[in-house]
Protein backbone atom coordinates (compact mmCIF):
# COMPACT_ATOMS: atom_id res chain seq x y z
CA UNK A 1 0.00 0.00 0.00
CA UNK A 2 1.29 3.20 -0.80
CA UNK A 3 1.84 6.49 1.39
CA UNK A 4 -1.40 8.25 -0.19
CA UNK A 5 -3.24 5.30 -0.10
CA UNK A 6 -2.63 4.80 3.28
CA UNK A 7 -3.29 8.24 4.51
CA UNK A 8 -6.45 7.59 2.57
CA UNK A 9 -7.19 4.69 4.20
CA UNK A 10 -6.43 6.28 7.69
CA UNK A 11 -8.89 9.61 7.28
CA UNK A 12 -11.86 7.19 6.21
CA UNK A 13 -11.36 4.56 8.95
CA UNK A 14 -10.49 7.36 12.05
CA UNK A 15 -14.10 9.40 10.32
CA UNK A 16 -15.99 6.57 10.71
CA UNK A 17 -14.96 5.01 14.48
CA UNK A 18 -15.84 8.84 15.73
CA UNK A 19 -18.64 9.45 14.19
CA UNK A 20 -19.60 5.50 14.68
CA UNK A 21 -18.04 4.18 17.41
CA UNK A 22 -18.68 0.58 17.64
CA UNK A 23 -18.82 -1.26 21.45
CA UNK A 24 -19.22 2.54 22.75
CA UNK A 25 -21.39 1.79 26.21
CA UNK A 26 -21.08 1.08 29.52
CA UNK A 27 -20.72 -3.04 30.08
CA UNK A 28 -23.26 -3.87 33.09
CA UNK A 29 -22.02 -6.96 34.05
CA UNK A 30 -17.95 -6.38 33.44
CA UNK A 31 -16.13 -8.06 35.42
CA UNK A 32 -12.70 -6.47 34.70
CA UNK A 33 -12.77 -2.13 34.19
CA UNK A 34 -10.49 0.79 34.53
CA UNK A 35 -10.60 4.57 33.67
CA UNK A 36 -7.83 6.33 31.64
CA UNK A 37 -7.18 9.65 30.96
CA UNK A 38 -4.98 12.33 29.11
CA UNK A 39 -4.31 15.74 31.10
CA UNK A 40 -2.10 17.28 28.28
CA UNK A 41 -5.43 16.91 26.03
CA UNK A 42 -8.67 16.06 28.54
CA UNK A 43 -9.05 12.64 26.78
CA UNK A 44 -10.99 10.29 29.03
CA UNK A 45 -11.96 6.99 28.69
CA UNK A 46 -13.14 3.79 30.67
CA UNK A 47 -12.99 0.55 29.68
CA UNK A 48 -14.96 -2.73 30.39
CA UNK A 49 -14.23 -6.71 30.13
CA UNK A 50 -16.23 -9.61 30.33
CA UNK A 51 -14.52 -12.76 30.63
CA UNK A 52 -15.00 -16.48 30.02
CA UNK A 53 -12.19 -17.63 31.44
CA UNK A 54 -9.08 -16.49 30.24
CA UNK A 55 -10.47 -15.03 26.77
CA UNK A 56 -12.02 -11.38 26.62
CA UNK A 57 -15.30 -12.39 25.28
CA UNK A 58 -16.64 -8.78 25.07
CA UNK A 59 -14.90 -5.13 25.50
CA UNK A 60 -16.85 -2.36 25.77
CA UNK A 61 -15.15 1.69 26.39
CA UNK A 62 -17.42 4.62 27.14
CA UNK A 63 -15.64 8.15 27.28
CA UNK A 64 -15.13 11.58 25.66
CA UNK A 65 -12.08 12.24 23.58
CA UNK A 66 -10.03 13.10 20.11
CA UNK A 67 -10.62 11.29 17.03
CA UNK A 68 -7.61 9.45 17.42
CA UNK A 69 -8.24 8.60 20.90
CA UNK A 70 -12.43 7.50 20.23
CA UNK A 71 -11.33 5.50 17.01
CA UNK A 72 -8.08 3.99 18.44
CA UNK A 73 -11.11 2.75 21.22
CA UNK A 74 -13.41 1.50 18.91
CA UNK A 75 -10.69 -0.61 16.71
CA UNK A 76 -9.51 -2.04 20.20
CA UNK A 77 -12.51 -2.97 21.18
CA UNK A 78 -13.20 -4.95 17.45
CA UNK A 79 -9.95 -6.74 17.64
CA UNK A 80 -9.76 -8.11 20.87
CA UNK A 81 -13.16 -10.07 21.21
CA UNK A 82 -12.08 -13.58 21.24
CA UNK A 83 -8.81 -13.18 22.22
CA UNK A 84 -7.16 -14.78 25.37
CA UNK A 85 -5.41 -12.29 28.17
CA UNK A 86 -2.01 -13.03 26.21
CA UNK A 87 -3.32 -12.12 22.92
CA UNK A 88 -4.15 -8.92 24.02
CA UNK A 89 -0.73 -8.20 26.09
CA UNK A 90 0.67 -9.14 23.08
CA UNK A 91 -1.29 -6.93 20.78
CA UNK A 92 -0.98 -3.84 22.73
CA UNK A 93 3.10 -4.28 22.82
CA UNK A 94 3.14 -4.78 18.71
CA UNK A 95 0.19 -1.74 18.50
CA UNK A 96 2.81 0.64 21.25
CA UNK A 97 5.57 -0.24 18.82
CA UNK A 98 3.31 0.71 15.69
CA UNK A 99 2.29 3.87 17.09
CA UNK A 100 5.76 4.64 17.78
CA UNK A 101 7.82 4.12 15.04
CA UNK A 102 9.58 0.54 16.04
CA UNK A 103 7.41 -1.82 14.02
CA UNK A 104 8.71 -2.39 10.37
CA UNK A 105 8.44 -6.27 9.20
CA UNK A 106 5.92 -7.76 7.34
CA UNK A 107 4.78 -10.58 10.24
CA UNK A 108 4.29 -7.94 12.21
CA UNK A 109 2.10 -6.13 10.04
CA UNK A 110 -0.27 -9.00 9.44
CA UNK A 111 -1.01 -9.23 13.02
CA UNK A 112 -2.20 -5.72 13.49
CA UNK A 113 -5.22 -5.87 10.65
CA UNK A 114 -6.81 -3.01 10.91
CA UNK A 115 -4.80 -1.44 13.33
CA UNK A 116 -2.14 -1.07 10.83
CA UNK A 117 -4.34 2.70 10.45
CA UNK A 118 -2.70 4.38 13.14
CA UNK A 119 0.79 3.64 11.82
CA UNK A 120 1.16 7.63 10.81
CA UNK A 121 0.86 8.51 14.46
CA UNK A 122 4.85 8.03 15.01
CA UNK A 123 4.65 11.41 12.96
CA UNK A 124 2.81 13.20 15.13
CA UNK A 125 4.42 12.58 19.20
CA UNK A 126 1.55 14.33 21.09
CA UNK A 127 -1.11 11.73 18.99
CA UNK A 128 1.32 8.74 20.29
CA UNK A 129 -0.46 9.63 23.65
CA UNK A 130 -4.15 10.00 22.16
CA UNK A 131 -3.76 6.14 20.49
CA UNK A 132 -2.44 4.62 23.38
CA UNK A 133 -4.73 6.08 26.15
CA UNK A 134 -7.72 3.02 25.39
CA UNK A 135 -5.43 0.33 25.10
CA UNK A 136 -3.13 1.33 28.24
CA UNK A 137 -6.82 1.52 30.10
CA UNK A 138 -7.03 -2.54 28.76
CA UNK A 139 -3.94 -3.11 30.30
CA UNK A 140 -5.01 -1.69 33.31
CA UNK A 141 -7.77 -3.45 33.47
CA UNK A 142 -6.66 -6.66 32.82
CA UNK A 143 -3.69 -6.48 35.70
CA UNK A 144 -6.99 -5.14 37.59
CA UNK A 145 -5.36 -1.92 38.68
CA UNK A 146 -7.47 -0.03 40.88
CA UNK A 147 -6.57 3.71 40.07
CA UNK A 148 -6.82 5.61 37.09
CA UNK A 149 -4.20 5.22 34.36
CA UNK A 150 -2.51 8.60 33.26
CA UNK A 151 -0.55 9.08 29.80
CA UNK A 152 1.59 11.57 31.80
């Protein structure tokens, strides 16, 4: 994919998971949450995690934020159902590394799907923060941490 179309690609999918945020409500019966949040910008977001055993069977975030923050949310939240605890560790290290400018090969790539959207943000330092807020807020919640995460 080429540099245009990938831009391209990135301003269509980020438009459509803020205006359409998909899995954007509270989870009544999560077992595993945590709240998140962005001083620099006011970005705030809580997440929520039901379980079957070790494998996220549904993630839900509610919260008010960026574009790149809401749609970074909503992609999480699509990627991860059906994954095991691991899965997702595992994920948000190769998504941290894509945000920030360390991911290059190809096998690393095919993992990230969709994700592989956000991998302009390196560009931009300050949107590093906005991308990773929801998925630091996973963590969080899956090493049931009991105080809010910060980017700061």
């Amino acid at each position: 994919m080429t540099l245009p179309e990938l831009k391209d690609l990135y301003q269509e999918v980020i438009l459509d998971h803020t205006k359409r945020p998909r899995n954007f409500r509270r989870l009544e019966d999560a077992q595993l949450k945590a709240q998140g949040m962005n001083p620099l910008c006011g970005d705030k977001v809580e997440v929520f995690i039901k379980m079957n055993g070790d494998v996220i069977e549904e993630v839900t975030f509610q919260g008010a934020g960026c574009s790149i923050s809401t749609a970074s949310a909503s992609l999480m939240t699509q990627i991860l159902k059906g994954k095991t605890i691991a899965e997702a560790k595992e994920l948000f290290e190769k998504f941290h590394d894509l945000v920030t400018g360390k991911a290059k090969d190809a096998e690393f790539h095919k993992k990230l799907g969709k994700l592989l959207v956000f991998s302009g943000v390196c560009e931009y330092p300050v949107r590093v923060k906005c991308a990773t807020l929801p998925w630091h807020t996973l963590k969080a919640a899956l090493e049931g941490l009991d105080k809010p995460v910060s980017t700061e």
